[in-house]
C-alpha atoms as a PDB file:
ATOM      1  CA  UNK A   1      20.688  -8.254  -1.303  1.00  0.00           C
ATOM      2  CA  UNK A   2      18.908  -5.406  -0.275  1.00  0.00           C
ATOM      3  CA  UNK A   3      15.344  -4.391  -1.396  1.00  0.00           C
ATOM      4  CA  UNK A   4      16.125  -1.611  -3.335  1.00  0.00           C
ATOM      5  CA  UNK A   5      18.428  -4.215  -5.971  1.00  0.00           C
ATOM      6  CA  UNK A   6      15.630  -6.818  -5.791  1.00  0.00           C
ATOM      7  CA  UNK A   7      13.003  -4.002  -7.106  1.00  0.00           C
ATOM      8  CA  UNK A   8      15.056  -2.932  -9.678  1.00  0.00           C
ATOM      9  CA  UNK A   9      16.160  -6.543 -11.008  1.00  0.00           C
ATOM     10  CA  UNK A  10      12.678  -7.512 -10.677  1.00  0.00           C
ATOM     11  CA  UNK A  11      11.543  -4.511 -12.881  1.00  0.00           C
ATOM     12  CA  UNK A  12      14.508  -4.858 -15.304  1.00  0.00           C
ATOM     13  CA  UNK A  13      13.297  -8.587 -15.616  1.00  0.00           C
ATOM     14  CA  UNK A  14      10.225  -7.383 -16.652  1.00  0.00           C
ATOM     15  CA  UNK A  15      10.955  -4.330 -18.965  1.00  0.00           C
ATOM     16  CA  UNK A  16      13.247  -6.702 -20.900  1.00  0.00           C
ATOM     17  CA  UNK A  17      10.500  -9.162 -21.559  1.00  0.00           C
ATOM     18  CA  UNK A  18       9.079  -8.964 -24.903  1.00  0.00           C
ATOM     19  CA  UNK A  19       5.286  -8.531 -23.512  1.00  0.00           C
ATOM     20  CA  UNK A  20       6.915  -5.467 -21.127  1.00  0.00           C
ATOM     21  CA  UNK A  21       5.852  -4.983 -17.280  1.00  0.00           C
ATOM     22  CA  UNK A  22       2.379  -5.398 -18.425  1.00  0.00           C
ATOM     23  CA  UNK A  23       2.249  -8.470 -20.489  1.00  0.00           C
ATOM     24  CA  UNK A  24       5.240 -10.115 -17.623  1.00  0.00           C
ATOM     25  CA  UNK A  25       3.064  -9.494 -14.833  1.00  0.00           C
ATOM     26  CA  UNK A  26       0.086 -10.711 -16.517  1.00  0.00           C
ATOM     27  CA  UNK A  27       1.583 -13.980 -17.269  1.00  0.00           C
ATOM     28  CA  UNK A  28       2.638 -14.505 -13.915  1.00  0.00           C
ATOM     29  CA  UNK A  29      -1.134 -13.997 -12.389  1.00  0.00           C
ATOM     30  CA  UNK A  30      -2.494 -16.644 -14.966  1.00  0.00           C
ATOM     31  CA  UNK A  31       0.232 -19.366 -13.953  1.00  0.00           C
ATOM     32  CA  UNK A  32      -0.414 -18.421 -10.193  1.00  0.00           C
ATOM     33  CA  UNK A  33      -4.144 -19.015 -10.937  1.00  0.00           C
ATOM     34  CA  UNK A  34      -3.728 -22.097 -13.001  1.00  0.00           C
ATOM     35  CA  UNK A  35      -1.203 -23.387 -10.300  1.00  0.00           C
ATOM     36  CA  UNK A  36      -3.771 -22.424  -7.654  1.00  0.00           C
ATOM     37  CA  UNK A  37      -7.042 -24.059  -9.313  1.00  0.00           C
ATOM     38  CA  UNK A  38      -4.442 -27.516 -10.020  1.00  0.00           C
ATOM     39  CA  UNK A  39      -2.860 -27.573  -6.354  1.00  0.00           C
ATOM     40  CA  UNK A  40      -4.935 -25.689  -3.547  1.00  0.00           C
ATOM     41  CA  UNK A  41      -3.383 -26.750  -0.388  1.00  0.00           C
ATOM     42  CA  UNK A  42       0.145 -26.744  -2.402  1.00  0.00           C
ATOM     43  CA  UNK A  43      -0.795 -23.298  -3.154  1.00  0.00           C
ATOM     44  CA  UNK A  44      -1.002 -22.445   0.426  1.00  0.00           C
ATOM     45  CA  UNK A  45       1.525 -24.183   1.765  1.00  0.00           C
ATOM     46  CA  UNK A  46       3.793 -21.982  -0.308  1.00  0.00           C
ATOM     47  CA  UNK A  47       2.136 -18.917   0.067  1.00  0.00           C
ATOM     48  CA  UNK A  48       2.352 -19.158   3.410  1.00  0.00           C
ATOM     49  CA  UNK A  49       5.997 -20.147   3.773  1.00  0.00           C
ATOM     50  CA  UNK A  50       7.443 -17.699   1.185  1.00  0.00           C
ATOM     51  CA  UNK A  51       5.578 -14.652   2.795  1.00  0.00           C
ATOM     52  CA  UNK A  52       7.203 -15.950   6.001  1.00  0.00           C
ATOM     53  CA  UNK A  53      10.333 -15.855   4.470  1.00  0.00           C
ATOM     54  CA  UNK A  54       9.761 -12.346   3.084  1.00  0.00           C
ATOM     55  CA  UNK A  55       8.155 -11.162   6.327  1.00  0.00           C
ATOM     56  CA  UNK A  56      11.007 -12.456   8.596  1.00  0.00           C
ATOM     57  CA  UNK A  57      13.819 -10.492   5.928  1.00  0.00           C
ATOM     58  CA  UNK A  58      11.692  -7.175   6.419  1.00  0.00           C
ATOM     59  CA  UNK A  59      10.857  -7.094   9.995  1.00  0.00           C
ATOM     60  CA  UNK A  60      14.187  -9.209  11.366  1.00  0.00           C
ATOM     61  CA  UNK A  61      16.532  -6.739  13.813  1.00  0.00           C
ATOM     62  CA  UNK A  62      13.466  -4.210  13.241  1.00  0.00           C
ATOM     63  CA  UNK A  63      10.463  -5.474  15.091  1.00  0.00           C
ATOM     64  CA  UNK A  64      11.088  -7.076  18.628  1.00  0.00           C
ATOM     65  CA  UNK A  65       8.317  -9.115  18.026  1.00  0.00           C
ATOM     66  CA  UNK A  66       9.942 -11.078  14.577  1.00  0.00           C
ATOM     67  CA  UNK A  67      12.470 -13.139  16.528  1.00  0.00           C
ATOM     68  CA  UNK A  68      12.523 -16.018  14.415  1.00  0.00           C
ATOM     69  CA  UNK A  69      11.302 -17.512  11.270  1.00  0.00           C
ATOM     70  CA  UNK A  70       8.390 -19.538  13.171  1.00  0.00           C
ATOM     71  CA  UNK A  71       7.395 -15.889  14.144  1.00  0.00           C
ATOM     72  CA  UNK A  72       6.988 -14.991  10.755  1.00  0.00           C
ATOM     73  CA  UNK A  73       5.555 -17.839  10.080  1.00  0.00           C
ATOM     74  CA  UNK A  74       2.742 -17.500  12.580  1.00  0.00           C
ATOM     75  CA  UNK A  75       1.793 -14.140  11.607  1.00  0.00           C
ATOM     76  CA  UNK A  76       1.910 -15.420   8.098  1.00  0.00           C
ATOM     77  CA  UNK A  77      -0.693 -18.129   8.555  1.00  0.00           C
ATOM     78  CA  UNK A  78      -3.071 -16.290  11.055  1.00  0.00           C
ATOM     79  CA  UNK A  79      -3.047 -13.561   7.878  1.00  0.00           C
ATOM     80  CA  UNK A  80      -4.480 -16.170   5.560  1.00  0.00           C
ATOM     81  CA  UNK A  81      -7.697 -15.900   7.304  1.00  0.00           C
ATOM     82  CA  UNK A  82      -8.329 -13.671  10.636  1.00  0.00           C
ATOM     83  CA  UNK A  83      -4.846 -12.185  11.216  1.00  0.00           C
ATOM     84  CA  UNK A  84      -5.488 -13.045  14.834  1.00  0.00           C
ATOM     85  CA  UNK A  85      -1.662 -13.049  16.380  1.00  0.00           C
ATOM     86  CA  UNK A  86       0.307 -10.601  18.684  1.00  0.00           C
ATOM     87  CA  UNK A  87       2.690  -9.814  15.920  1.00  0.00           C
ATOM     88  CA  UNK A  88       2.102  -6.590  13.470  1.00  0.00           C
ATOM     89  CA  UNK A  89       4.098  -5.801  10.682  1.00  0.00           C
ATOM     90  CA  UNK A  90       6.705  -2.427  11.595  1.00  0.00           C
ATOM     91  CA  UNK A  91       8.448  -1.774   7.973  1.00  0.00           C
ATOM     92  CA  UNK A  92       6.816  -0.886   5.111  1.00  0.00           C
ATOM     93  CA  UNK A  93       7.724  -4.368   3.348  1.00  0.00           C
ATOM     94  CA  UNK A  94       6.496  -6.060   6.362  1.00  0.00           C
ATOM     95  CA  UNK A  95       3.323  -3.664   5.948  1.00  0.00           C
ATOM     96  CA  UNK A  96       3.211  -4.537   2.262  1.00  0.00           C
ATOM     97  CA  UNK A  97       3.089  -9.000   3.070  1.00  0.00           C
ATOM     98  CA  UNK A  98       0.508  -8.498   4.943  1.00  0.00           C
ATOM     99  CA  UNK A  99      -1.523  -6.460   2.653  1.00  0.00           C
ATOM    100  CA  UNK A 100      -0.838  -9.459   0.179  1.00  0.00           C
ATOM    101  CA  UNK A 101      -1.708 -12.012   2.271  1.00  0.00           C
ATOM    102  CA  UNK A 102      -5.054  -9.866   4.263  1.00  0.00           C
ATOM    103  CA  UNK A 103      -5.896  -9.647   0.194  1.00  0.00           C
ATOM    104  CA  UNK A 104      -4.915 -12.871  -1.259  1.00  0.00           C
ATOM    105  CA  UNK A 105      -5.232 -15.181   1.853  1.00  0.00           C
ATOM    106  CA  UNK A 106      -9.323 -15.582   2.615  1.00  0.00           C
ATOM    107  CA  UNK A 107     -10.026 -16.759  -1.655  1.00  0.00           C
ATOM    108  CA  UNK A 108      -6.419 -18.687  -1.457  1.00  0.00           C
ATOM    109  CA  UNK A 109      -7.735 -20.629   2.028  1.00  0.00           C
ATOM    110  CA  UNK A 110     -11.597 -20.595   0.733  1.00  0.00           C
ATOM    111  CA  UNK A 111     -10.258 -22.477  -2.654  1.00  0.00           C
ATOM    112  CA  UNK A 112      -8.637 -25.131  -0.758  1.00  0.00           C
ATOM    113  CA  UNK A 113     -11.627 -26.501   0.761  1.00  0.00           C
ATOM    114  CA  UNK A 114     -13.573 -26.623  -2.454  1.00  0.00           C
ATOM    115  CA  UNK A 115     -14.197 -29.812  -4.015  1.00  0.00           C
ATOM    116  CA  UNK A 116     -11.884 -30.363  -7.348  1.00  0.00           C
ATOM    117  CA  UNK A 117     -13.143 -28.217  -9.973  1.00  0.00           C
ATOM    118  CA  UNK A 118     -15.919 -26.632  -8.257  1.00  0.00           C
ATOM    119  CA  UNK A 119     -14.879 -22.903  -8.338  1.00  0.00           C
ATOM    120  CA  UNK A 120     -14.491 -23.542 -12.017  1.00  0.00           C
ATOM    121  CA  UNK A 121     -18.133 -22.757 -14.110  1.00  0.00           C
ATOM    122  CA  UNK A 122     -16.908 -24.592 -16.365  1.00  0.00           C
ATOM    123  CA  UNK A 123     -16.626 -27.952 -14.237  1.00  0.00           C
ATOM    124  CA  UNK A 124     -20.816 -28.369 -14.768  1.00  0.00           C
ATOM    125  CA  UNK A 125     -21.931 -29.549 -17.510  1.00  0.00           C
ATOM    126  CA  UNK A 126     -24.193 -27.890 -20.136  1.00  0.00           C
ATOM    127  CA  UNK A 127     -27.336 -30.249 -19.406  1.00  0.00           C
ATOM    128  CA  UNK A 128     -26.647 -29.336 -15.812  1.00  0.00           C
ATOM    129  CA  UNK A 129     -26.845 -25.421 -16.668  1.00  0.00           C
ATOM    130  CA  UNK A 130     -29.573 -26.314 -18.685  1.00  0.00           C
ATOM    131  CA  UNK A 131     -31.484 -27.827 -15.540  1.00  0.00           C
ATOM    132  CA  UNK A 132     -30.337 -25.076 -13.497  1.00  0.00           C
ATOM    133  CA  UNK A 133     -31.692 -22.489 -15.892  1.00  0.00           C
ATOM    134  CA  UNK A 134     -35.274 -24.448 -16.523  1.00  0.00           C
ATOM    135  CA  UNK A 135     -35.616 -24.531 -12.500  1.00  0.00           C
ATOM    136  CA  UNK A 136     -34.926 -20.948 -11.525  1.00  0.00           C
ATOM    137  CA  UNK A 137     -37.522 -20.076 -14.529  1.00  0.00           C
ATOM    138  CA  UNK A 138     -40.149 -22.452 -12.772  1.00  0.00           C
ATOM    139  CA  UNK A 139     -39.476 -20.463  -9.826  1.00  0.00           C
ATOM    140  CA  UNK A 140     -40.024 -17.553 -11.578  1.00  0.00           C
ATOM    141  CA  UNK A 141     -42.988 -18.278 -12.997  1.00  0.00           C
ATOM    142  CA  UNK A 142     -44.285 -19.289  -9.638  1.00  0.00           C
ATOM    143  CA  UNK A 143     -43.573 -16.140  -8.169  1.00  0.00           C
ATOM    144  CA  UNK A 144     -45.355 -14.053 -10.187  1.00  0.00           C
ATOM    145  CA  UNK A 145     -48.755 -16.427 -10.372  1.00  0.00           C
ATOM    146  CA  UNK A 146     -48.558 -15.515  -6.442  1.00  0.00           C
ATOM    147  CA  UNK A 147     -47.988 -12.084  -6.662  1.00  0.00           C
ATOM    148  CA  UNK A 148     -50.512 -11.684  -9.420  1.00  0.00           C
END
């Protein structure tokens, strides 16, 4: 199937929704991020193997460099983080995986390494805001005895 047929089914798929484009692609962020925050290293595992995939379809027979799916597959994991590889994207949907993953990659990768539930504010407690709050007032207040 060639790109042109996937963009249009893709947009057909989401004009015929009942939210429209909008509402379709809106849904699909917050499952990615609730399917991120559940399963970090899942996340990236298939991040990084479908852009591969989609990387190797754009740039196969058109960039000397894509000769096989582990080439795609290295550029697609050095692009998570410092894009540090040999390989560069030639087509403009090889262009356009990279974007995604120069964008997504560095919070996808940073997210992994967090401990459960600590990108989430709403992992601490309210005491523990509470605490937080009180101390960053003392400091406050100490501040500006010394400056006064």
């Amino acid at each position: 199937m060639n790109e042109r047929a996937l963009l249009t089914l893709g947009l057909l798929v989401a004009c015929t929704s009942r939210k429209g484009p909008s509402g379709a692609l809106g849904d699909l962020h917050q499952k990615l991020r609730a399917y991120q925050a559940r399963e970090p290293a899942n996340a990236i595992v298939l991040t990084v193997l479908g852009a591969a995939a989609a990387f190797y379809a754009a740039e196969r027979g058109r960039n000397p460099k894509v000769t096989s799916f582990y080439d795609a597959l290295v550029y697609a994991a050095t692009n998570l983080s410092v894009g540090y590889s040999d390989i560069f994207a030639k087509t403009p949907g090889g262009k356009a995986v990279g974007s995604l993953l120069m964008t997504y990659g560095p919070a996808l990768a940073a997210r992994a390494l967090d401990a459960p539930d600590a990108a989430s504010p709403s992992a601490m407690s309210e005491s523990q805001v509470d605490r937080i709050v009180a101390r960053l007032d003392d400091i406050f207040s100490e501040l500006r005895a010394r400056r006064a």
